[in-house]
Protein backbone atom coordinates (compact mmCIF):
# COMPACT_ATOMS: atom_id res chain seq x y z
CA UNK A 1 0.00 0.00 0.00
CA UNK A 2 1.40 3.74 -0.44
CA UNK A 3 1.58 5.73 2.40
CA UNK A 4 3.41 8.89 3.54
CA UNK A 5 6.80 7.59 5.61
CA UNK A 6 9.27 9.01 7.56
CA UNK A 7 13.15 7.86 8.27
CA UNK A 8 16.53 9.16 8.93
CA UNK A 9 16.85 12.71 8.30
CA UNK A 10 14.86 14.49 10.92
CA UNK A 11 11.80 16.74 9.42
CA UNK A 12 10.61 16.83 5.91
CA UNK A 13 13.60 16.11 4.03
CA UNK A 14 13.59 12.68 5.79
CA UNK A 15 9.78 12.10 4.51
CA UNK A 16 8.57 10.12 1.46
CA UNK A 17 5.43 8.48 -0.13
CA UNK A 18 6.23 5.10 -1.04
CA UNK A 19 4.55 1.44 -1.26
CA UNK A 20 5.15 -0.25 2.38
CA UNK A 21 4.19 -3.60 3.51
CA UNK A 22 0.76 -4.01 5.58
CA UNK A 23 0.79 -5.59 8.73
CA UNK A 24 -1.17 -8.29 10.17
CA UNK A 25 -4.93 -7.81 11.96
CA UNK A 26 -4.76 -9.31 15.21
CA UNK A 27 -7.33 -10.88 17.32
CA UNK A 28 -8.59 -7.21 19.12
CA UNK A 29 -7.76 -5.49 15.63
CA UNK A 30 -9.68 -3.94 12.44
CA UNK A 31 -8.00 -3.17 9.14
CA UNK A 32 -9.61 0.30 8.01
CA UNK A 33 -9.49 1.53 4.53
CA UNK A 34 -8.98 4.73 4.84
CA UNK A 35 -10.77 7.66 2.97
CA UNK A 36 -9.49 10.52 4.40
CA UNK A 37 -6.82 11.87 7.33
CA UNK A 38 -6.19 14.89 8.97
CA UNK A 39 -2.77 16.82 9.68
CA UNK A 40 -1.89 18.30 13.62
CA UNK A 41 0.88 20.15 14.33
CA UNK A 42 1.47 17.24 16.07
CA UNK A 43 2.66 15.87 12.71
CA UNK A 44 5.44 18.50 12.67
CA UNK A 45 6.96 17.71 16.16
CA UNK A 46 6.88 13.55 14.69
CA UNK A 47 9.25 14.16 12.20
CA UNK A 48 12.34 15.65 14.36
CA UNK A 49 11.04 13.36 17.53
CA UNK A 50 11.46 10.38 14.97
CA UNK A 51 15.27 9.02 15.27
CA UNK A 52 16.97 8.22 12.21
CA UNK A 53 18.40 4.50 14.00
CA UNK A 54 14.35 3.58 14.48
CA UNK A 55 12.09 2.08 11.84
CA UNK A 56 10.71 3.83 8.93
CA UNK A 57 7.38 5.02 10.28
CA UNK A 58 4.30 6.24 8.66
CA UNK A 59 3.38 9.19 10.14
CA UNK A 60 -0.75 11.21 10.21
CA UNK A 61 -2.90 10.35 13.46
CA UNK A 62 -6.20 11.67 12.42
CA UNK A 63 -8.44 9.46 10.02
CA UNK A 64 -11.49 8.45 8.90
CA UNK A 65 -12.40 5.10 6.71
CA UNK A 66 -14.44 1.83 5.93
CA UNK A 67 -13.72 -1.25 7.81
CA UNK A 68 -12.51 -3.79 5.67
CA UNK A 69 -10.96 -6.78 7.94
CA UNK A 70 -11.69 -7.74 11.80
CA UNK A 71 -9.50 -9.62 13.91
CA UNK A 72 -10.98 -13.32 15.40
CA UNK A 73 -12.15 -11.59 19.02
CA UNK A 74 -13.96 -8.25 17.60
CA UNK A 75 -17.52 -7.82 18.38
CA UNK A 76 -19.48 -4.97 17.56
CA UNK A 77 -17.84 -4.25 14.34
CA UNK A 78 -18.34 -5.71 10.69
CA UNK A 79 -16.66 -5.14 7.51
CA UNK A 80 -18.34 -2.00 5.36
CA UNK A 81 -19.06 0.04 8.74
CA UNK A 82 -18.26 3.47 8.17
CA UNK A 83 -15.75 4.69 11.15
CA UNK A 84 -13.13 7.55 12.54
CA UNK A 85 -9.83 6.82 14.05
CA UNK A 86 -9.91 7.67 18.07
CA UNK A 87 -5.69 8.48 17.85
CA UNK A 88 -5.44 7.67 21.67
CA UNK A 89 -3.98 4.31 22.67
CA UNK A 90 -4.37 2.97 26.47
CA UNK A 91 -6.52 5.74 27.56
CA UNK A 92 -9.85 4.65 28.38
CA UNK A 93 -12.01 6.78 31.34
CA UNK A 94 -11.44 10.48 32.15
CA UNK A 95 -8.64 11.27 34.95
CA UNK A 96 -6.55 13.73 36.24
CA UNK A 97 -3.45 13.03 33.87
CA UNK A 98 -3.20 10.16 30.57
CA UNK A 99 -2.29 6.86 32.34
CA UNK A 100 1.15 5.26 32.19
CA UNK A 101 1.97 3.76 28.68
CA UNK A 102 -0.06 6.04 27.27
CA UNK A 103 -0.02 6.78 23.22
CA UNK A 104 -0.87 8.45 20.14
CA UNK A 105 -1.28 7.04 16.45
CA UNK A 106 1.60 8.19 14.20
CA UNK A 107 3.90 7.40 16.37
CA UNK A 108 5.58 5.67 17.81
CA UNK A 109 3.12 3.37 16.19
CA UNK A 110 1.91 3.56 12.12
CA UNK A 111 -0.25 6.05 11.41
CA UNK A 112 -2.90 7.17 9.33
CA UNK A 113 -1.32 9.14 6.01
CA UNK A 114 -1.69 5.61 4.21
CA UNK A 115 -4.04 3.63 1.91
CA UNK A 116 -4.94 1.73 5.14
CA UNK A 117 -4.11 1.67 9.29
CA UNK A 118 -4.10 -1.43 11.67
CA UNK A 119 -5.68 0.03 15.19
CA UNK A 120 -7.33 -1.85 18.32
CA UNK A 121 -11.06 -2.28 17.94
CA UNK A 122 -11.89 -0.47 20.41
CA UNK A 123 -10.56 3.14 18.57
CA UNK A 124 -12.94 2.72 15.75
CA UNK A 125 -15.80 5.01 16.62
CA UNK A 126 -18.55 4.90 14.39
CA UNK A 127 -18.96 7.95 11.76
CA UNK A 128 -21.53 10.68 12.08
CA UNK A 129 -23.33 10.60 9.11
CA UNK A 130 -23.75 14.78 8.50
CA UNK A 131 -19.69 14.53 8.22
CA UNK A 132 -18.29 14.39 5.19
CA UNK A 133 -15.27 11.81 5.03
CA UNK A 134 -12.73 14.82 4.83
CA UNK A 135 -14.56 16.58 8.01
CA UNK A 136 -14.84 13.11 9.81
CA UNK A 137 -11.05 12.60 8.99
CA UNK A 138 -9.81 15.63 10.98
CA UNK A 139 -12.10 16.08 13.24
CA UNK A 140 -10.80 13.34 16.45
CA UNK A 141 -6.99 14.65 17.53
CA UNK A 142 -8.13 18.40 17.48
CA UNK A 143 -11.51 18.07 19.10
CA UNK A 144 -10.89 16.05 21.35
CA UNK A 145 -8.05 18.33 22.52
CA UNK A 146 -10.51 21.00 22.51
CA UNK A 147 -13.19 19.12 24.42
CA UNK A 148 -10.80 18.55 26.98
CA UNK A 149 -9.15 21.79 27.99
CA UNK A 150 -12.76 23.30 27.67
CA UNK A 151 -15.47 21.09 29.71
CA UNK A 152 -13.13 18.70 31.71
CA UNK A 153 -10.22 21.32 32.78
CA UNK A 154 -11.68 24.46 32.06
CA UNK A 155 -15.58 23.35 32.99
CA UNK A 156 -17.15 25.76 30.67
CA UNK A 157 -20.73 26.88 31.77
CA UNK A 158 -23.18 28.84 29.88
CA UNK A 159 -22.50 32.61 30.34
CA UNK A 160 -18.67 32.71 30.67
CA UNK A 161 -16.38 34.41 28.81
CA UNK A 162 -14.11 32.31 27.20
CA UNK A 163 -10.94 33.78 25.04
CA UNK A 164 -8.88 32.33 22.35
CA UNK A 165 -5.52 33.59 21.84
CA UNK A 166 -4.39 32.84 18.29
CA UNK A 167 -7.19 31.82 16.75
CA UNK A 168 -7.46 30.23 13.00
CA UNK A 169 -5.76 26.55 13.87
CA UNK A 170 -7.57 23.42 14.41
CA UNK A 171 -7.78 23.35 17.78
CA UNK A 172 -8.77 26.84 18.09
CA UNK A 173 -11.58 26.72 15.72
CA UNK A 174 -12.89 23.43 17.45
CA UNK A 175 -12.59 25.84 20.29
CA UNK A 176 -14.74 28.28 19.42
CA UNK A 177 -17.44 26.38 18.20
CA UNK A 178 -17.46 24.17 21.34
CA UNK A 179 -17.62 27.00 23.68
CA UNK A 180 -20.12 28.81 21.39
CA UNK A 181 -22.32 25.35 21.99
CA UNK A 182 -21.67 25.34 25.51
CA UNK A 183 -23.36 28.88 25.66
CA UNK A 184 -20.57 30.81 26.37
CA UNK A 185 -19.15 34.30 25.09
CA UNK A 186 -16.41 34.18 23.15
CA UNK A 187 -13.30 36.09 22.28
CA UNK A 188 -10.55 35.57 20.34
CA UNK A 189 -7.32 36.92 18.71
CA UNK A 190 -5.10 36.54 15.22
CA UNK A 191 -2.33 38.36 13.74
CA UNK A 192 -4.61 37.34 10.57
CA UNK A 193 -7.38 40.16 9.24
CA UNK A 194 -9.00 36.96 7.38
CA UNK A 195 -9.01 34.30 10.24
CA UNK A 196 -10.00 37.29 12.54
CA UNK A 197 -13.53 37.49 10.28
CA UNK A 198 -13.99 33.96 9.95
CA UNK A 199 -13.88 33.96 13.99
CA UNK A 200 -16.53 36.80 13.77
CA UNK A 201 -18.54 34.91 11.25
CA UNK A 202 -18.82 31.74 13.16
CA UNK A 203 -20.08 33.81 16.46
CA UNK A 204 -17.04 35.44 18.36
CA UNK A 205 -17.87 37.58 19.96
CA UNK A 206 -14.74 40.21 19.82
CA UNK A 207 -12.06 39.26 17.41
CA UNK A 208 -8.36 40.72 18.83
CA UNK A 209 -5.30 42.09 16.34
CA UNK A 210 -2.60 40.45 18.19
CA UNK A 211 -0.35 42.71 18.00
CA UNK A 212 -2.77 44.97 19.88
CA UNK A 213 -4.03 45.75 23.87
CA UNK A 214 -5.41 43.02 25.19
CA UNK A 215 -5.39 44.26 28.36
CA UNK A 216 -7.54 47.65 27.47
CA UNK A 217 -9.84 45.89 25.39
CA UNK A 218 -11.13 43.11 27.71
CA UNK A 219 -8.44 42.80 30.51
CA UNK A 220 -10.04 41.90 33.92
CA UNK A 221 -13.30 40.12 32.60
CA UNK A 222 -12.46 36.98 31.29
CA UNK A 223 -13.43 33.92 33.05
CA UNK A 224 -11.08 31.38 30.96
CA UNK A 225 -8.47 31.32 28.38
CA UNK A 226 -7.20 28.55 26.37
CA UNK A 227 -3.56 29.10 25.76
CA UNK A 228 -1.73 27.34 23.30
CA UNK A 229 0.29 29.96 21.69
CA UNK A 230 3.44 29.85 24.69
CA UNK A 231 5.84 32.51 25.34
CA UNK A 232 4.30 35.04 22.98
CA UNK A 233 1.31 35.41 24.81
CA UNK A 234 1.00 33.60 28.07
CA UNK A 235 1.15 37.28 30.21
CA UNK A 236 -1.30 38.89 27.70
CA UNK A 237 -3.29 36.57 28.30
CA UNK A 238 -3.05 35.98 32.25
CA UNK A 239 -3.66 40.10 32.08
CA UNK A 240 -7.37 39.35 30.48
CA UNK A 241 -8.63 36.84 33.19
CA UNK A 242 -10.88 38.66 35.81
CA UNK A 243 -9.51 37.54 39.82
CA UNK A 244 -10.20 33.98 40.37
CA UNK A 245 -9.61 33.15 36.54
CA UNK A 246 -8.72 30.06 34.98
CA UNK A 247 -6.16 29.87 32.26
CA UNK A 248 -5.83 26.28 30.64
CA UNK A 249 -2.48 25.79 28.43
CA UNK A 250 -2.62 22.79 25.98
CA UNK A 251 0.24 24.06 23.66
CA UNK A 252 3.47 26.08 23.68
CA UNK A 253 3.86 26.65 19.74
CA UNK A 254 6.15 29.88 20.74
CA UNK A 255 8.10 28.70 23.12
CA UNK A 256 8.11 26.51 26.10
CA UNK A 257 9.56 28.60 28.94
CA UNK A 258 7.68 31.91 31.02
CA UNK A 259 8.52 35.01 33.38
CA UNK A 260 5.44 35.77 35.17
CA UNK A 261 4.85 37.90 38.35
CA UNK A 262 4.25 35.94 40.68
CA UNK A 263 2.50 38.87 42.90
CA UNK A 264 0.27 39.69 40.19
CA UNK A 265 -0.52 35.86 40.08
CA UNK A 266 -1.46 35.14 43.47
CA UNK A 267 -3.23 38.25 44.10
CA UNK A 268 -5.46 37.70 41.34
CA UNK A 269 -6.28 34.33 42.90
CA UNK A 270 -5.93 33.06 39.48
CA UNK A 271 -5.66 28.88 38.52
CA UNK A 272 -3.55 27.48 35.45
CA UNK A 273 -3.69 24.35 34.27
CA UNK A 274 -2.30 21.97 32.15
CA UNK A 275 -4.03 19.80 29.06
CA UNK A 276 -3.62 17.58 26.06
CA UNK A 277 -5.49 15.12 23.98
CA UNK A 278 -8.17 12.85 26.07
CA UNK A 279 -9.80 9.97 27.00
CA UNK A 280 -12.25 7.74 25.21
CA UNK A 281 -14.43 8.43 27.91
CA UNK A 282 -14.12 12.00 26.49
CA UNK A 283 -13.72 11.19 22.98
CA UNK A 284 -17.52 9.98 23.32
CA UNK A 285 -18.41 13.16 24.78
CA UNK A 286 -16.97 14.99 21.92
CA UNK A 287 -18.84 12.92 19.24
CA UNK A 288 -22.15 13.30 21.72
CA UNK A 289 -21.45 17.52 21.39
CA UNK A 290 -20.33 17.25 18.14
CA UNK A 291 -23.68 15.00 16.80
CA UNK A 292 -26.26 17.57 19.23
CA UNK A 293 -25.16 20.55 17.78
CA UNK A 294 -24.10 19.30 14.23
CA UNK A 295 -20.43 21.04 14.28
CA UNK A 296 -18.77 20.44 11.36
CA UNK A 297 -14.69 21.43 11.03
CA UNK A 298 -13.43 23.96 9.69
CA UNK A 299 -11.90 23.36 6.62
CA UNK A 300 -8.81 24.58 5.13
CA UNK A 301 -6.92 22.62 1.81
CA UNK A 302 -7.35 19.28 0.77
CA UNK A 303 -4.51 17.31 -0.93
CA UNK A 304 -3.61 14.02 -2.37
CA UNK A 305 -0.64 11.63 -0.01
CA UNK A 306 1.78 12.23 -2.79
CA UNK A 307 0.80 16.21 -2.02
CA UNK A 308 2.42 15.87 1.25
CA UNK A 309 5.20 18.37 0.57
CA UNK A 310 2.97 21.40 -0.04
CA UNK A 311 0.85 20.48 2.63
CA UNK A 312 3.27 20.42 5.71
CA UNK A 313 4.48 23.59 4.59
CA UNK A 314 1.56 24.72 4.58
CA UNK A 315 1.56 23.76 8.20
CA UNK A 316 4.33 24.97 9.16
CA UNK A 317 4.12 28.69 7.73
CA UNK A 318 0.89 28.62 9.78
CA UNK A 319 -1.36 29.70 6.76
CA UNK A 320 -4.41 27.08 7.24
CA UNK A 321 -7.77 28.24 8.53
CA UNK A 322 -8.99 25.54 9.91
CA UNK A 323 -8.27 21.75 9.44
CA UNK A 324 -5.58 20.85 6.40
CA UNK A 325 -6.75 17.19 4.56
CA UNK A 326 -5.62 13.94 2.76
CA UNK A 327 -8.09 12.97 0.59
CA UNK A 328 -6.81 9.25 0.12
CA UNK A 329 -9.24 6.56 -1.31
């Protein structure tokens, strides 16, 4: 089968689309043909955390596909069921933190920017049917992300105000239509004039220039941010949060390290906490919210596997709005 695989030279230039062997279905496994797969920035990260001593590995962990083998033990499955890949692996009920041996599709294990994927039974979650097969294929790794830091860590309720630094990314879009659902007001930000109007168009509230005054514009009354832009705005966006505020971090795309003041901190009686990905527990939740309130992704491009190139840079220079696409079978 061809598939999009990466070895030895860490990031791009170590990434090809080639035939590779398929592997075997096990007893607790389906074989899914795939129809369509979604791209993280997770994706980016794989291909220098990939060494160039370890296995050529096909990399992608969002998906979307048709059953078309079960393994000996699988019940509740049957060939020609329509299904999404959940990417997590060995987290099952919701918790404070992802349990030891915890894992994502794409790697360490093969993922989904193939012809096909190999994944426990138990990750195939059936397909809402309002979802096309390129919104069902990027829709789990983001929203599920989203659906975390939001209701779980965050506990969104109806009536807060809930801002989005650096809006126009998958998770951030998820987001914003999540807490939109919940029945919260919502406010964002984007260096971007265009992803600043989408934001507006799907219901923001306030859409932010980046590069402007947070604090003057709606410093002091927000009850919860979602932070995943790091270094570049973490104090912008602890200045926003009204005393007794909860900001929620679930990526560091800037930069990993911080100076806050710590007097400021306290005194505002403010909480942070950490996030990332989710449990199938959650995962169900997701689809539930999703289903309820018929959210459908964002959409950015679409390309072909053998595409690959001009879609991770596309990543990488940040340009998508919304979710970038394989369209594969």
């Amino acid at each position: 089968m061809k598939a999009i695989i990466h070895k030895g030279e860490a990031g791009l230039s170590g990434t090809s689309y080639g035939e590779v062997t398929p592997i075997q279905v096990k007893s607790d496994e389906v074989r899914v043909k795939l129809k369509a797969a979604g791209m993280n920035h997770r994706d980016l990260f794989v291909l220098h955390r990939h060494k160039p001593e370890e296995p050529a590995l096909i990399i992608g962990s969002d998906g979307a596909g048709i059953i078309e083998e079960i393994g000996e033990d699988v019940s509740g499955h049957k060939v020609g069921d329509e299904v999404m890949i959940n990417p997590g692996l060995g987290w099952n009920e919701i918790s404070d933190a992802p349990p030891a041996g915890f894992e994502i599709v794409g790697f360490p294990y093969n993922g989904t920017f193939a012809e096909s994927i190999v994944i426990p039974a138990k990750n195939a979650v059936s397909k809402p049917e309002f979802l096309s097969w390129e919104e069902a294929g990027v829709l789990s790794l983001a929203g599920l992300t989203a659906y975390r830091a939001l209701f779980t860590r965050g506990k969104v309720q109806e009536g807060m105000k809930v801002f989005i630094p650096g809006v126009g990314g998958g998770v951030a879009t998820f987001l914003l239509q999540f807490a939109l659902a919940a029945g919260a007001e919502v406010y964002v930000s984007s260096r971007s004039k265009e992803k600043r109007e989408k934001a507006l168009q799907l219901g923001a509230k306030q859409a932010l220039d980046s590069n402007g005054n947070w604090r003057e514009a709606i410093g002091g009354k927000i009850d919860l941010v979602i932070e995943s832009v790091g270094a570049a705005t973490f104090n912008q966006s602890l200045e926003t949060l009204r005393p007794g505020g909860t900001l929620v971090i679930f990526g560091s795309s800037t930069g990993d390290e911080v100076k806050i003041n710590l007097r400021n901190f306290f005194y505002g009686q403010h909480n942070i906490l950490g996030s990332t990905m989710g449990s199938a527990e959650e995962y169900n939740e997701m689809i539930a919210l999703v289903k309820k309130h018929k959210i459908k992704p964002v959409m950015d491009e679409t390309y072909t596997l053998d595409q690959y190139k001009e879609a991770f840079e596309r990543l990488e220079k940040a340009e998508q709005l919304g979710k970038i696409a394989f369209r594969i079978n």
